[in-house]
Protein backbone atom coordinates (compact mmCIF):
# COMPACT_ATOMS: atom_id res chain seq x y z
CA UNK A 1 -1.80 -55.80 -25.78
CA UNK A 2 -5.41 -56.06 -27.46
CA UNK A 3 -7.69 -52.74 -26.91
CA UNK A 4 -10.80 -54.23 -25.32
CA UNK A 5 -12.50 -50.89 -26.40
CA UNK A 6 -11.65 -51.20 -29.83
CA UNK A 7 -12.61 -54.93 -30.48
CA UNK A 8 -16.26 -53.85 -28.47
CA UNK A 9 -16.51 -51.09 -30.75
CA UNK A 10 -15.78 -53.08 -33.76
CA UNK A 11 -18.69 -55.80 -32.92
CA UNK A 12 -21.02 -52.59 -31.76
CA UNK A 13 -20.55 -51.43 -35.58
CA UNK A 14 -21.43 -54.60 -36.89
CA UNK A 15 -24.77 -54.44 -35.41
CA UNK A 16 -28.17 -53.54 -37.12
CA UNK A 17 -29.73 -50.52 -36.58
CA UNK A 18 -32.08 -50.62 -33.68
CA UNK A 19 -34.04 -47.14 -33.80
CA UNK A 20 -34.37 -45.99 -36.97
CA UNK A 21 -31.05 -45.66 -38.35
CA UNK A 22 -29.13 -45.45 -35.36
CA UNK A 23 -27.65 -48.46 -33.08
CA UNK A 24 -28.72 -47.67 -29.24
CA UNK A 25 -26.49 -48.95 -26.74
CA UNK A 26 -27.34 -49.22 -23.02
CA UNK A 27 -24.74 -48.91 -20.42
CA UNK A 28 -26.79 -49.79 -17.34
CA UNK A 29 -25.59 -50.82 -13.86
CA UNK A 30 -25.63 -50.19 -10.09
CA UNK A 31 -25.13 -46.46 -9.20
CA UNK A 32 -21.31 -45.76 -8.58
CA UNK A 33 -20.52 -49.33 -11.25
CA UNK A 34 -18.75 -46.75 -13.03
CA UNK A 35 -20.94 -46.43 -16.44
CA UNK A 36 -19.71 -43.25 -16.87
CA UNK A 37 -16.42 -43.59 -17.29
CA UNK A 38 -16.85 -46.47 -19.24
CA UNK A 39 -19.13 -44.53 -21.54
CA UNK A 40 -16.56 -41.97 -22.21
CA UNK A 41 -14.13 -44.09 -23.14
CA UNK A 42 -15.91 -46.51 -25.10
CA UNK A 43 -17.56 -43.50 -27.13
CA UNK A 44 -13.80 -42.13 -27.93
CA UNK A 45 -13.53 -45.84 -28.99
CA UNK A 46 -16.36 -45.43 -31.44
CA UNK A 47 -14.72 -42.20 -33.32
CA UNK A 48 -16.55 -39.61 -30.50
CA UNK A 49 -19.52 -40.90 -30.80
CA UNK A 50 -22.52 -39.28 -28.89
CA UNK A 51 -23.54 -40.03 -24.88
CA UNK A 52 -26.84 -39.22 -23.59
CA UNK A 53 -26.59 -39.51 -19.65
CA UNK A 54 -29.83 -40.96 -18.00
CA UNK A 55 -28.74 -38.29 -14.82
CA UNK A 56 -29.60 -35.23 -17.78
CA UNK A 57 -33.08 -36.94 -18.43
CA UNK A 58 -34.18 -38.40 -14.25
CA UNK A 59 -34.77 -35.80 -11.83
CA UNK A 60 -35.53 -35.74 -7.90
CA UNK A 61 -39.70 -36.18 -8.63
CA UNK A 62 -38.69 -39.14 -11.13
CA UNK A 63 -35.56 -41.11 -10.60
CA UNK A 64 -37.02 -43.61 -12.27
CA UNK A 65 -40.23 -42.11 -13.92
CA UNK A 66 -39.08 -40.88 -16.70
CA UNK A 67 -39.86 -42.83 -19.48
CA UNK A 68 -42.66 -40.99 -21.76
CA UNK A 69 -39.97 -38.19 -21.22
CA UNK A 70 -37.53 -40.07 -23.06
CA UNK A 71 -39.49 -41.67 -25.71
CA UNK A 72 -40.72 -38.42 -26.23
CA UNK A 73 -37.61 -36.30 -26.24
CA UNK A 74 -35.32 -38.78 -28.25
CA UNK A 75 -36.50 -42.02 -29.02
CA UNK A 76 -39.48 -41.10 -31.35
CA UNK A 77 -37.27 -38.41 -33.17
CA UNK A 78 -34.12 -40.71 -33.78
CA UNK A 79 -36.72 -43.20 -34.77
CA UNK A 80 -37.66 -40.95 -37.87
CA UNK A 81 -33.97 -40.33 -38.74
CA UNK A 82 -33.98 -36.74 -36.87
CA UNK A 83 -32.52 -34.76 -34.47
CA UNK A 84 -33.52 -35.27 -30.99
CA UNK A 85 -33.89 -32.27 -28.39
CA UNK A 86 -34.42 -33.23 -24.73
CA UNK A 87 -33.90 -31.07 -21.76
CA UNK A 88 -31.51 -31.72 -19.61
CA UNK A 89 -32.37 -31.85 -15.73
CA UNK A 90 -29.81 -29.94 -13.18
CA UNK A 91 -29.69 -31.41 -9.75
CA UNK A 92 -28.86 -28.65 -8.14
CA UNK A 93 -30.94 -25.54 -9.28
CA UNK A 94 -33.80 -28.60 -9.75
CA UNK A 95 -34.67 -27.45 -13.41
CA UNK A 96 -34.65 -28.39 -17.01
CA UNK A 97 -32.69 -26.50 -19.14
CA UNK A 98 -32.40 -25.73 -22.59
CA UNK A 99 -32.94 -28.02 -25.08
CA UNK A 100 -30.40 -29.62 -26.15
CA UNK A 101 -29.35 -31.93 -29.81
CA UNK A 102 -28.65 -35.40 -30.22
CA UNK A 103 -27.84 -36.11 -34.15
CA UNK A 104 -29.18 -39.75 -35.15
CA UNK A 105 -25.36 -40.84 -35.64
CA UNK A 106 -24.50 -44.47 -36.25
CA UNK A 107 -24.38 -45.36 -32.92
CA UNK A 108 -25.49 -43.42 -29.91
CA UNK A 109 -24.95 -44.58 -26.35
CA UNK A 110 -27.26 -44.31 -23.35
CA UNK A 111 -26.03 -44.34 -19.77
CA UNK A 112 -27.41 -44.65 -16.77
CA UNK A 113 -28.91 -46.64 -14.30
CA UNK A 114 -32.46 -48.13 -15.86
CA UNK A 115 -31.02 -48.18 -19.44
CA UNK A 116 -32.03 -51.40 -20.16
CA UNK A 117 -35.14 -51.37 -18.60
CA UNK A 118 -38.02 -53.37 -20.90
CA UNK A 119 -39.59 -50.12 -21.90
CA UNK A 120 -36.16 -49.39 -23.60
CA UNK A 121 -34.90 -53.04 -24.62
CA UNK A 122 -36.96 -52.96 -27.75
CA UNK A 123 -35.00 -50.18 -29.67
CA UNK A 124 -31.42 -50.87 -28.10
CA UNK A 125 -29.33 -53.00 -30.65
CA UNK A 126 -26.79 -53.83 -27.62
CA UNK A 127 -26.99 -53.82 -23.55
CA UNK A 128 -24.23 -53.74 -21.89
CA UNK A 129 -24.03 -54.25 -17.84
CA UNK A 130 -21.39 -53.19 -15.48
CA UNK A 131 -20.82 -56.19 -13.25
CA UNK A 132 -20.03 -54.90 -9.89
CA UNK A 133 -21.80 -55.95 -6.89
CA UNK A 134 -25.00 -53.61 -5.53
CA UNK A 135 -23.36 -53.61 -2.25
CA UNK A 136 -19.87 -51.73 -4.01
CA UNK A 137 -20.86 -49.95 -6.43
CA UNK A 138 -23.04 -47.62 -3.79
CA UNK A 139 -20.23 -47.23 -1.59
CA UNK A 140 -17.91 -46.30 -4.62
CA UNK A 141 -20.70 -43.78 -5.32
CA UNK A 142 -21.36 -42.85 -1.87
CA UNK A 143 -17.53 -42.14 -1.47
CA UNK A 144 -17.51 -40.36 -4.74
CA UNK A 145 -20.34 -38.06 -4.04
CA UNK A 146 -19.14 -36.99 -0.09
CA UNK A 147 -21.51 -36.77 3.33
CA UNK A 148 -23.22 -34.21 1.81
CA UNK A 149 -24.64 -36.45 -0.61
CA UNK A 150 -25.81 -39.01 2.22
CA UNK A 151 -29.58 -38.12 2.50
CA UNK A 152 -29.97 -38.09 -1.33
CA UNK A 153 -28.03 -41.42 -1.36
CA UNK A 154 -30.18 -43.11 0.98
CA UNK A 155 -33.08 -42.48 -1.32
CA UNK A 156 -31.66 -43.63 -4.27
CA UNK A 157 -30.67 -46.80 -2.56
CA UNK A 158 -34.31 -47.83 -1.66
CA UNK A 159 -35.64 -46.27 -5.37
CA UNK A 160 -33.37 -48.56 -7.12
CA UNK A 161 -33.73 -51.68 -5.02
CA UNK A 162 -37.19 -50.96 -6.36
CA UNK A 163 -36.66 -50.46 -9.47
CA UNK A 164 -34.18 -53.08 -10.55
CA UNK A 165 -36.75 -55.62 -8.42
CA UNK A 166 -39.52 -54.59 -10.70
CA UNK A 167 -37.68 -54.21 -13.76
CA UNK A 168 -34.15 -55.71 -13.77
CA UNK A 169 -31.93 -54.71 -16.65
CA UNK A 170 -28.86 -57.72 -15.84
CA UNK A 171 -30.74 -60.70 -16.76
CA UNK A 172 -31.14 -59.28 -20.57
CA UNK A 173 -27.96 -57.68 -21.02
CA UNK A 174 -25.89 -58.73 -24.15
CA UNK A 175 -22.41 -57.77 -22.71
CA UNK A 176 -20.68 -58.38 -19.07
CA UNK A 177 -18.64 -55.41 -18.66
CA UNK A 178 -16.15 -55.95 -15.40
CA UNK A 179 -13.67 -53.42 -14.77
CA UNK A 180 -10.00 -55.02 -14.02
CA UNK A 181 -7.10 -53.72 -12.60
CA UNK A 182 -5.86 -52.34 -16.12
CA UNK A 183 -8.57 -52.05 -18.42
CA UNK A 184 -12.26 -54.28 -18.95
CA UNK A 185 -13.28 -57.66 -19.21
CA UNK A 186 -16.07 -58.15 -21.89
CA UNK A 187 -17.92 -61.26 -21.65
CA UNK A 188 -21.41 -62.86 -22.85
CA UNK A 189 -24.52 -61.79 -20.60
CA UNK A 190 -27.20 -63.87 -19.51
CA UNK A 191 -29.06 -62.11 -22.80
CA UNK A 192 -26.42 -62.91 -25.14
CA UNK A 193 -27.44 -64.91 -28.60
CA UNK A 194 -24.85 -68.13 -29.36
CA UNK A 195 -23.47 -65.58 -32.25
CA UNK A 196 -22.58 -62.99 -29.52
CA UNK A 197 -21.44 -65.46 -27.42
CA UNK A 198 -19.13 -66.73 -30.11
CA UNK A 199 -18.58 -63.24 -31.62
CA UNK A 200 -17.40 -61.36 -27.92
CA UNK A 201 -14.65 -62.49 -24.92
CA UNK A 202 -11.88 -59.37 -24.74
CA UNK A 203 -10.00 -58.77 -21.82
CA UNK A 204 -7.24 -56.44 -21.72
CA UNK A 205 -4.03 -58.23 -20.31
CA UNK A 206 -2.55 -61.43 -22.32
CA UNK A 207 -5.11 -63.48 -21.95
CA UNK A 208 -7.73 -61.64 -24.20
CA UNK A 209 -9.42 -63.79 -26.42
């Protein structure tokens, strides 16, 4: 059975560095599209390599303003070929922590919802999307997260509706990235060159490529 993860990983290599000398990736979707767990696995894919989570760098004054922050914290410095330090934000003391490394490895992937937003497109070499409907991924999420979660959800749901209608990431992705019943579909996005579009169709199942 072909490893849709592996064959990703292998085009994701292939790619020019985008910030310095590291390839970004963006994993962005809908919150509860499951990025995470796609992130995980797709960085065990790509020999461990690093995830920063978009959750470690938002926090509940700036779900979505948080951009200087990261341009700041890690963009500039993996830029220059050095080791980033950003702070990660706990959501449930409501602080930022201690600084914390990111090496300028080969490739380095970003998660979270708003990682392909255009303040960000410009040094990603790759954004991927995970194609699942607004209306399902919250309710994955919502189910995830429990009632106690429910006021904090209902927040998020109007910040990203206004986000995503100011600023939409799916439009310029690269990659579709569908989650199947075994495994993910890959597929060309609506921002995919005719290369990648060539170059990128895995599904795991018997019908890959």
């Amino acid at each position: 059975m072909p490893d849709t993860l592996h064959q990703l990983a292998a085009h994701l290599r292939r790619l020019p560095p985008s910030c310095g000398p590291v390839r970004l990736v963006g994993i962005d979707g809908h919150a509860g599209s499951g990025k995470s767990t796609f992130a995980g696995r797709l960085a065990r894919a790509l020999d461990d390599a690093p995830v920063l989570h978009l959750d470690d760098i938002a926090s509940h004054k700036e779900l979505f303003a948080w951009t200087d922050r990261l341009h700041r914290q890690v963009i500039e410095p993996l830029g220059r070929g050095e080791t980033a330090h950003y702070t990660p934000y706990d959501w449930r003391t409501r602080r930022f922590g201690a600084p914390r490394p990111l090496a300028p490895a080969p490739l380095v992937l970003i998660e979270g919802v708003g990682a392909g937003r255009r303040a960000l497109r410009p040094h990603l070499a790759c954004l991927l999307w995970l194609d699942l409907p607004r209306e399902e991924a919250w309710e994955r999420g919502r189910q995830r997260d429990g009632a106690e979660q429910e006021d904090f959800w209902t927040g998020w749901v109007e910040a990203e509706e206004r986000h995503f209608a100011q600023d939409p990431s799916r439009p310029h992705a690269h990659l579709l990235v569908r989650q199947l019943a075994k495994g993910y579909e890959v597929l060309p996005g609506p921002g995919a060159t005719a290369v990648e579009d060539h170059d990128i169709t895995h599904r795991d199942g018997p019908s890959a490529m």
